[in-house]
C-alpha atoms as a PDB file:
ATOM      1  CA  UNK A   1       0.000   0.000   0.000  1.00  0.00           C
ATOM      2  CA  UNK A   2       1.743   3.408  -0.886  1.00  0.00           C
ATOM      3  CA  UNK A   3       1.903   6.243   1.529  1.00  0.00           C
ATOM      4  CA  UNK A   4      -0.698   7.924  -0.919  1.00  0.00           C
ATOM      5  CA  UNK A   5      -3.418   4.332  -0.071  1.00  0.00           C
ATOM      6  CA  UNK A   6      -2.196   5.118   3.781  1.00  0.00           C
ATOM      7  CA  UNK A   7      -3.488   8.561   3.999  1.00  0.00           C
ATOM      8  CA  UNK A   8      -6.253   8.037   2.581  1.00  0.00           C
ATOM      9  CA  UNK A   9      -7.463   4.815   4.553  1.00  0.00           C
ATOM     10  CA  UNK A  10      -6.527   6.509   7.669  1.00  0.00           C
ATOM     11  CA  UNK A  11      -8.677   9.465   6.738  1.00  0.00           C
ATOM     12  CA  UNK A  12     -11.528   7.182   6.367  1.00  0.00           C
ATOM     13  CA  UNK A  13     -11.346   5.506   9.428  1.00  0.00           C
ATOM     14  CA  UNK A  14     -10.994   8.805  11.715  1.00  0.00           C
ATOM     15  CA  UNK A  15     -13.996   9.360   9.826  1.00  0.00           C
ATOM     16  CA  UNK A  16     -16.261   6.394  10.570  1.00  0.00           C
ATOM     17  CA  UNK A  17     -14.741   6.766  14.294  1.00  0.00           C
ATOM     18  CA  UNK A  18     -15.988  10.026  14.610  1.00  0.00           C
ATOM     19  CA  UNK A  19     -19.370   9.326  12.508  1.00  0.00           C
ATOM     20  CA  UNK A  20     -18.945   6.177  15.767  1.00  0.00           C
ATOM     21  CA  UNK A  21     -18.588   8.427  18.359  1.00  0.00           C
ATOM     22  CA  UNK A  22     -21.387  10.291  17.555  1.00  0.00           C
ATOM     23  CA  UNK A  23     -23.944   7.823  16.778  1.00  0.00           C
ATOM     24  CA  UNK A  24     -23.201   6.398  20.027  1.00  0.00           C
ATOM     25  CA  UNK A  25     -23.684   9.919  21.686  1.00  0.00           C
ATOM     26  CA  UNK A  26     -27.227   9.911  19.887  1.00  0.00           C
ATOM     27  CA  UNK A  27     -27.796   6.882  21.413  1.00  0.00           C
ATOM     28  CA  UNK A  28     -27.150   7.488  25.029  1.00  0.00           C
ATOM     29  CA  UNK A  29     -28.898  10.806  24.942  1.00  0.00           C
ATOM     30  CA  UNK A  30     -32.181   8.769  23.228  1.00  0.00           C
ATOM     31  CA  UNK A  31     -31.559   6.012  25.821  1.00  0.00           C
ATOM     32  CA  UNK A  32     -31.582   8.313  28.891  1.00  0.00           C
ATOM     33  CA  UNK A  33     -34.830  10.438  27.610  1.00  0.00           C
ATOM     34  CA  UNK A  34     -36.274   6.454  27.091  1.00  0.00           C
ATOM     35  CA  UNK A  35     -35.581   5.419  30.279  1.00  0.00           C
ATOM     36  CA  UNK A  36     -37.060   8.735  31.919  1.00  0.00           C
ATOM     37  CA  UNK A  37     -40.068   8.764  34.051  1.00  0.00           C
ATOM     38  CA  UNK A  38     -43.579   9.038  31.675  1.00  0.00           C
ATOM     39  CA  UNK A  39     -45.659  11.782  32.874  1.00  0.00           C
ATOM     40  CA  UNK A  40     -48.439  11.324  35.265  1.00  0.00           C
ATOM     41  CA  UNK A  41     -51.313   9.997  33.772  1.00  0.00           C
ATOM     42  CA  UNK A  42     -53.477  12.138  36.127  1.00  0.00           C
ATOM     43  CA  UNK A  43     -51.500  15.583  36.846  1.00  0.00           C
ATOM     44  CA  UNK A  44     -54.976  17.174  38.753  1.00  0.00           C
ATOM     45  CA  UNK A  45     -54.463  14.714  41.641  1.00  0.00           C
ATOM     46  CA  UNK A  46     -50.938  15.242  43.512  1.00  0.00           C
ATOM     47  CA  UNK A  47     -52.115  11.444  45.062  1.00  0.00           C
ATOM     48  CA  UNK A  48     -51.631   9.671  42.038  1.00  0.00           C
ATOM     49  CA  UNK A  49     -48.874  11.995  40.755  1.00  0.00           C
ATOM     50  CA  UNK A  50     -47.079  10.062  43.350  1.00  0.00           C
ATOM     51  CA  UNK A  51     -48.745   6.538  43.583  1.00  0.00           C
ATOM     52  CA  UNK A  52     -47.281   6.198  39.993  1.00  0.00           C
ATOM     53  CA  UNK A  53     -43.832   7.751  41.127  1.00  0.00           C
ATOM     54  CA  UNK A  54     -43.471   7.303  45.057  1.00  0.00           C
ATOM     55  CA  UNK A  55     -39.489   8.074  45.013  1.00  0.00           C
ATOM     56  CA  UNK A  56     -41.076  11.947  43.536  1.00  0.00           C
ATOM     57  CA  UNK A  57     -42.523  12.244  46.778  1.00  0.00           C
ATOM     58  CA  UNK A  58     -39.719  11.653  48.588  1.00  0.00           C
ATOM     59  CA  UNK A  59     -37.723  13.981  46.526  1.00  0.00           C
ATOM     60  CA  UNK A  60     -40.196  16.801  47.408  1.00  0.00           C
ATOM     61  CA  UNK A  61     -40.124  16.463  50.888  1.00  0.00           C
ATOM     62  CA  UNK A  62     -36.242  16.283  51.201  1.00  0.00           C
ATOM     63  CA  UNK A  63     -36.481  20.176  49.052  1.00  0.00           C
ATOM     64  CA  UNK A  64     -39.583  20.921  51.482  1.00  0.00           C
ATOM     65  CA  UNK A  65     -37.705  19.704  54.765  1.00  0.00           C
ATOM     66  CA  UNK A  66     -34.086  22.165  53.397  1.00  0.00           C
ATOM     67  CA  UNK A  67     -35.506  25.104  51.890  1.00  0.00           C
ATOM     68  CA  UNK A  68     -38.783  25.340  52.957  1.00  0.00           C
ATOM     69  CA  UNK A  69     -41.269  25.783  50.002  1.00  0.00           C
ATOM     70  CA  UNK A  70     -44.349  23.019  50.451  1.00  0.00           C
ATOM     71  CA  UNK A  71     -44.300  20.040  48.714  1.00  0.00           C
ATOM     72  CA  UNK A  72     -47.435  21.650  46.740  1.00  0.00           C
ATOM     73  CA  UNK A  73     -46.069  24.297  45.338  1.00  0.00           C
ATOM     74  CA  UNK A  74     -43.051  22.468  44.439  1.00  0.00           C
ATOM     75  CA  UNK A  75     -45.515  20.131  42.421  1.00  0.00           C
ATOM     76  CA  UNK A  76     -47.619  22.407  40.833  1.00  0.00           C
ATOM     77  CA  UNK A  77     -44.434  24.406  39.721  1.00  0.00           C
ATOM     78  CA  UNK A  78     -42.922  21.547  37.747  1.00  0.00           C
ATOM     79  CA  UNK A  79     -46.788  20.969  36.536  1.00  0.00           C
ATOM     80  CA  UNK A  80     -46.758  24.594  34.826  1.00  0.00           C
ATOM     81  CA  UNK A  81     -43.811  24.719  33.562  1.00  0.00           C
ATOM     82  CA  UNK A  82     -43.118  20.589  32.251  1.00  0.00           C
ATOM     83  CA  UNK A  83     -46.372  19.119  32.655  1.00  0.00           C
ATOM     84  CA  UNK A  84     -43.724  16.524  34.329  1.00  0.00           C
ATOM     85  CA  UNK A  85     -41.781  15.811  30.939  1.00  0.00           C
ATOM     86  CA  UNK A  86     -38.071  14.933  32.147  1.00  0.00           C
ATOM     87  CA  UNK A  87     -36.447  16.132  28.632  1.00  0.00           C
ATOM     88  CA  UNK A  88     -38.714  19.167  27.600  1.00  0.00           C
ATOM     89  CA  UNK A  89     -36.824  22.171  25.725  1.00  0.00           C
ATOM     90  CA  UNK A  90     -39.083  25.485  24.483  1.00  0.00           C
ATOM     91  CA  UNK A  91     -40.099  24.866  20.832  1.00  0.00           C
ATOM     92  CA  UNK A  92     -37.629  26.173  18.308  1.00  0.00           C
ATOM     93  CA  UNK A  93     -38.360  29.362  16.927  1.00  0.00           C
ATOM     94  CA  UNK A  94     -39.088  29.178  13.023  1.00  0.00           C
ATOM     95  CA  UNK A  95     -37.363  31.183  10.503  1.00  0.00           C
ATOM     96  CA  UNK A  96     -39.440  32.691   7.345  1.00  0.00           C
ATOM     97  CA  UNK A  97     -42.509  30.973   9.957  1.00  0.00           C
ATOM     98  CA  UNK A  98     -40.955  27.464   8.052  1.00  0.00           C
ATOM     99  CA  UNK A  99     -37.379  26.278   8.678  1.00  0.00           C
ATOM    100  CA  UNK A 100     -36.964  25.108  12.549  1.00  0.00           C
ATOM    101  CA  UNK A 101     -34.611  27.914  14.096  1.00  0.00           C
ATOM    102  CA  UNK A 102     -33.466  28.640  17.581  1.00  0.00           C
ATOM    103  CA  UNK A 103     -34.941  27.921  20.513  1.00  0.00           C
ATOM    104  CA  UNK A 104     -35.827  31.292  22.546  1.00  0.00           C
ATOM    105  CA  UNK A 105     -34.038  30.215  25.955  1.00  0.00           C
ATOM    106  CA  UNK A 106     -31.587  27.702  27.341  1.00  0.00           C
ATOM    107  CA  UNK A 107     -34.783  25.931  29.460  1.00  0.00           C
ATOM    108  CA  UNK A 108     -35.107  22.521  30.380  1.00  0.00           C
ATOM    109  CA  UNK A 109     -36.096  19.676  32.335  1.00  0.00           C
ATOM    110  CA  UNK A 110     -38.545  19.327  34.618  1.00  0.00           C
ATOM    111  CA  UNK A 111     -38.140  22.762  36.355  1.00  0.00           C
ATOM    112  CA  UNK A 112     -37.705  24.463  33.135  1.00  0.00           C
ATOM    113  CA  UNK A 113     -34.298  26.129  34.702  1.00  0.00           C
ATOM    114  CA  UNK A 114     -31.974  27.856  32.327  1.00  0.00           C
ATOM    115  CA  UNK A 115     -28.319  27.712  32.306  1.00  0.00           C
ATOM    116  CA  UNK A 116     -27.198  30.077  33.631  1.00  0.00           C
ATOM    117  CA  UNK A 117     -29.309  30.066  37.006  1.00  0.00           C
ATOM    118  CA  UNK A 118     -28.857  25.963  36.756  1.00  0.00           C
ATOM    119  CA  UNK A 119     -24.853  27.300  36.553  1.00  0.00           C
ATOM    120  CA  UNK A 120     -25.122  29.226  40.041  1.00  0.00           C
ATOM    121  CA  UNK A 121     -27.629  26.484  41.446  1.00  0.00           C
ATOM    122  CA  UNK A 122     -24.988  23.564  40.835  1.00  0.00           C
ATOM    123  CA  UNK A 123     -22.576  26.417  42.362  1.00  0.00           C
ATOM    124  CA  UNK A 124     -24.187  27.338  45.532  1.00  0.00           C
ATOM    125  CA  UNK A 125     -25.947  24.019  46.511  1.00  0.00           C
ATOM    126  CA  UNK A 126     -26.023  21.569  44.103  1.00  0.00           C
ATOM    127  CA  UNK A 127     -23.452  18.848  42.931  1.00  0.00           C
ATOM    128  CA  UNK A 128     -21.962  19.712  39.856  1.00  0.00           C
ATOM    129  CA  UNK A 129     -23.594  16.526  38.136  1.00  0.00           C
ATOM    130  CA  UNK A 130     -26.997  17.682  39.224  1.00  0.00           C
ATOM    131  CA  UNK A 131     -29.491  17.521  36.005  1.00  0.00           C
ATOM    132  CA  UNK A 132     -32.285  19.299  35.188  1.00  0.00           C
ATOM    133  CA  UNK A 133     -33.908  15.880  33.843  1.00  0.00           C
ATOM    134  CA  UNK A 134     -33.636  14.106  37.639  1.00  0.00           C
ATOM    135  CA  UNK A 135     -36.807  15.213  39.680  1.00  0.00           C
ATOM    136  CA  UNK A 136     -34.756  15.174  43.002  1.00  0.00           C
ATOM    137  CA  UNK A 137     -32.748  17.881  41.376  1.00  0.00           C
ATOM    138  CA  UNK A 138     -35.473  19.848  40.290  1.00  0.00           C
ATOM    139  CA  UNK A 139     -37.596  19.758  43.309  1.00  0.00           C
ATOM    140  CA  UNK A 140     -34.165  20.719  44.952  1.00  0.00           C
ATOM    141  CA  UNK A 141     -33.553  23.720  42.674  1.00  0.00           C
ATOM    142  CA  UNK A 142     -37.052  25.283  42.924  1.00  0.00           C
ATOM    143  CA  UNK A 143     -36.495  25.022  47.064  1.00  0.00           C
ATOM    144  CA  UNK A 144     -33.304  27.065  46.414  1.00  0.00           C
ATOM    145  CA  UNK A 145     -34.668  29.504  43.860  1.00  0.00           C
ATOM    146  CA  UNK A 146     -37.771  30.440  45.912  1.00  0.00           C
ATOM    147  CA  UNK A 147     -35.730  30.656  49.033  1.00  0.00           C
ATOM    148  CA  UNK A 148     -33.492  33.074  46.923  1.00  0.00           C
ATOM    149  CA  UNK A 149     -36.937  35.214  45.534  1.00  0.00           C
ATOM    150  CA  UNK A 150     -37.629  35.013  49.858  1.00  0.00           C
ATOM    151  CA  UNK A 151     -34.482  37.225  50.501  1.00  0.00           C
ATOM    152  CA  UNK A 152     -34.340  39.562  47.682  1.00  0.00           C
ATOM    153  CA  UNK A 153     -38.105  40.227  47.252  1.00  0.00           C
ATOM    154  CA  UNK A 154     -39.712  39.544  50.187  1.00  0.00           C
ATOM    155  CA  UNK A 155     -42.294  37.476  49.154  1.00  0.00           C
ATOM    156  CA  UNK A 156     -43.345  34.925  51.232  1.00  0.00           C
ATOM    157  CA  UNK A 157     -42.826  30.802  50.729  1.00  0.00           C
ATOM    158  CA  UNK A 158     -46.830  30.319  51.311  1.00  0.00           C
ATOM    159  CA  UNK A 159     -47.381  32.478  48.413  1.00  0.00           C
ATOM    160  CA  UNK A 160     -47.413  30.269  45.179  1.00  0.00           C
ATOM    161  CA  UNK A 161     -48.476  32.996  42.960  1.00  0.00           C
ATOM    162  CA  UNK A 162     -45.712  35.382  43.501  1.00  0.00           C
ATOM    163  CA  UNK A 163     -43.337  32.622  43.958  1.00  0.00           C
ATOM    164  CA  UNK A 164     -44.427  32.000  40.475  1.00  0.00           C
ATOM    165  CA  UNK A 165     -44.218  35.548  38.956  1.00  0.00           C
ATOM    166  CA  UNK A 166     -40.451  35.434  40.486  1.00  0.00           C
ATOM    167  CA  UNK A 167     -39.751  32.397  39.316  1.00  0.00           C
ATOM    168  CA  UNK A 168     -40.875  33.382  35.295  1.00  0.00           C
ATOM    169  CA  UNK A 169     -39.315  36.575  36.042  1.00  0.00           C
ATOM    170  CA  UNK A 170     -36.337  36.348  37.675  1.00  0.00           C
ATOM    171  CA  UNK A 171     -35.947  38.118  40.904  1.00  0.00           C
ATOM    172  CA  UNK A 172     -35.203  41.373  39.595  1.00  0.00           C
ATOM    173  CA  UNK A 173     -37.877  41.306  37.059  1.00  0.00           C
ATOM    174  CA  UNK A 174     -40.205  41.053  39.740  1.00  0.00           C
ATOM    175  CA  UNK A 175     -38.921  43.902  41.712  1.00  0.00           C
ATOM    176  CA  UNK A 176     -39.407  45.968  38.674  1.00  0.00           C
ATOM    177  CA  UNK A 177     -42.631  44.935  38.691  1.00  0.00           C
ATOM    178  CA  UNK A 178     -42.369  43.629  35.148  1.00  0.00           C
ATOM    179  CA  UNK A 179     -44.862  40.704  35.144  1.00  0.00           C
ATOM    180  CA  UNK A 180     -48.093  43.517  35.271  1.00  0.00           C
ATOM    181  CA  UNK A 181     -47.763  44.188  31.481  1.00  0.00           C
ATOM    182  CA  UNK A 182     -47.626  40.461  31.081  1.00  0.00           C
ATOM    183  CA  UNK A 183     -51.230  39.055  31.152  1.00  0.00           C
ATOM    184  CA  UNK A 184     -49.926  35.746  29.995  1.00  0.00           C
ATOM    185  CA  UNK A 185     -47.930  35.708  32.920  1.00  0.00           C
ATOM    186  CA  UNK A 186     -50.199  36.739  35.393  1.00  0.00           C
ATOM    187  CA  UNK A 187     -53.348  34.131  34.380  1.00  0.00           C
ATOM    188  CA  UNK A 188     -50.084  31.463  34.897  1.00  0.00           C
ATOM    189  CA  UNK A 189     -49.609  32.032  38.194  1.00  0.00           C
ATOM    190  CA  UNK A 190     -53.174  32.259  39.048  1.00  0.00           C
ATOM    191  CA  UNK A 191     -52.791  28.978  37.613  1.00  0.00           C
ATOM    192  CA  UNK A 192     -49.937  27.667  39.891  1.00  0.00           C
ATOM    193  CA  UNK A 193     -51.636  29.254  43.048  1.00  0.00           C
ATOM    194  CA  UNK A 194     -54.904  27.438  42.264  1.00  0.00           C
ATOM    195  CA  UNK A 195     -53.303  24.015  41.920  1.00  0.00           C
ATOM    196  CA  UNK A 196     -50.954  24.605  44.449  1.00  0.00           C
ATOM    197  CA  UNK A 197     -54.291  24.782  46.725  1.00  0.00           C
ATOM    198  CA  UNK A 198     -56.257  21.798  45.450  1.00  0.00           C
ATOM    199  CA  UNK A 199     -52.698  19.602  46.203  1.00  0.00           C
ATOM    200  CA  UNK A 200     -52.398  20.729  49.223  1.00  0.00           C
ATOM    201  CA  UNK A 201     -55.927  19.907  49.665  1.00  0.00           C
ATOM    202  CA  UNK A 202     -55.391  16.546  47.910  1.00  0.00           C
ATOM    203  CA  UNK A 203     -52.096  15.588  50.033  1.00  0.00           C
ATOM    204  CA  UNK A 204     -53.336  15.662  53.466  1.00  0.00           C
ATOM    205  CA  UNK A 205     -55.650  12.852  52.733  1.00  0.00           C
ATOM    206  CA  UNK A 206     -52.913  10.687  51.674  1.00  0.00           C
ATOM    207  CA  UNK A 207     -49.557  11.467  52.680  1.00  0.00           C
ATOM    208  CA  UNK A 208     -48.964   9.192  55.783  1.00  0.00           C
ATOM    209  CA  UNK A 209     -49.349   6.325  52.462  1.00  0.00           C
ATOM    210  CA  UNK A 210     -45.838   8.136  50.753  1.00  0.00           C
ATOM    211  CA  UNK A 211     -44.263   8.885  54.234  1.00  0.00           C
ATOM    212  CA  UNK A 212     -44.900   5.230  55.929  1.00  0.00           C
ATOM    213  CA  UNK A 213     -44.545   2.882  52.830  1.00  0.00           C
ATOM    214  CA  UNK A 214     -41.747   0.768  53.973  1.00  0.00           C
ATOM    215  CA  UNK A 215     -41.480  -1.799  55.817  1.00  0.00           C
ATOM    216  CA  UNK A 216     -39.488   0.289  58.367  1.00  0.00           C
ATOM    217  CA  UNK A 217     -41.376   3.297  58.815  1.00  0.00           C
ATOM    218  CA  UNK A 218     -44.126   3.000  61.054  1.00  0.00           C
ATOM    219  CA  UNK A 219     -44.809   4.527  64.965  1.00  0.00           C
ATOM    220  CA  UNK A 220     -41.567   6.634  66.139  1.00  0.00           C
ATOM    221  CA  UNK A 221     -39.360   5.675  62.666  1.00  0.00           C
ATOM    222  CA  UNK A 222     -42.234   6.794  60.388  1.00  0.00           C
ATOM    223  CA  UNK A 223     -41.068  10.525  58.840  1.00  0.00           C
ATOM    224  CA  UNK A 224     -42.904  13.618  60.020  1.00  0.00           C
END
């Protein structure tokens, strides 16, 4: 084989390594969305939310029991902004309204957080292999966020709606008061208040099921 063959054949197979290497990417990323949670069949009833995904519950409480913001509200969060899809990105923008374009933000995951806020989450609290398509991360990152919105805007943790017009917003876009020319905005944290009420509702009829469902929690071991 001259040298001529040599470069050439070599060529081709950094070329099928990398065409490889990439295929196999492709297929790990499909694998993990696969393997992802489905959504709740029934996302109006925090109950069977977590009868179909116990280990969610658990999640919530641990973000509930650190930063404070009820399980509810941590729910009905992830509800508005996911409708509990692990992998969700913002539909791509669409250039000349026909070719796909760019997406208009960095969100994803359950939470919906963006990079750079997911950048200072993983930062200040979170591991730096946290993902936004883990629900234990994303309940954990909405407990941090709101507990940030508590301390710069005042609002309080028991209030769902402005929680929610922080969250959208940022914290500083809340201060400015920019949500109020924002209708949009407004009617979806009505929304997130509202559901944030009837799960509340909903859980105190069947919690002690999600916080005594092993074998070892019951009387003084079972969580409160």
């Amino acid at each position: 084989m001259g040298k001529a063959d040599q470069g050439e054949w070599r060529a081709m197979a950094l070329n099928g390594l990398r065409v490889g290497l990439l295929l196999a990417l492709a297929a790990i990323t499909a694998g993990c969305a696969t393997l992802a949670p489905s959504p709740p069949s029934d996302q109006s009833n925090i109950c069977e939310i977590f009868r179909e995904q116990p280990r969610w519950y658990d999640y919530a409480r641990d973000s509930e029991r650190e930063w404070g913001t009820p399980i509810a509200t941590q729910m009905s969060f992830i509800q508005q902004e996911s409708s509990f899809r692990s992998h969700v990105r913002p539909d791509r923008e669409r250039l000349l309204g026909v070719i796909p374009w760019r997406r208009p933000s960095s969100a994803y995951g359950y939470a919906q957080a963006q990079d750079p806020v997911w950048g200072e989450y993983r930062e200040d609290a979170g591991s730096m292999m946290a993902r936004r398509t883990h629900m234990k991360h994303a309940t954990d990152f909405i407990g941090w966020y709101n507990v940030r919105t508590q301390r710069i805007t005042g609002v309080s943790l028991h209030n769902p709606e402005h929680l929610y017009l922080a969250y959208h917003e940022g914290q500083g876009g809340y201060n400015r008061g920019s949500y109020r020319s924002k209708p949009q905005v407004q009617a979806a944290a009505r929304q997130v208040a509202q559901r944030a009420s009837r799960y509340e509702s909903q859980l105190q009829g069947c919690e002690s099921e999600f916080r005594c469902r092993r074998f070892y929690q019951f009387g003084p071991f079972c969580r409160q």
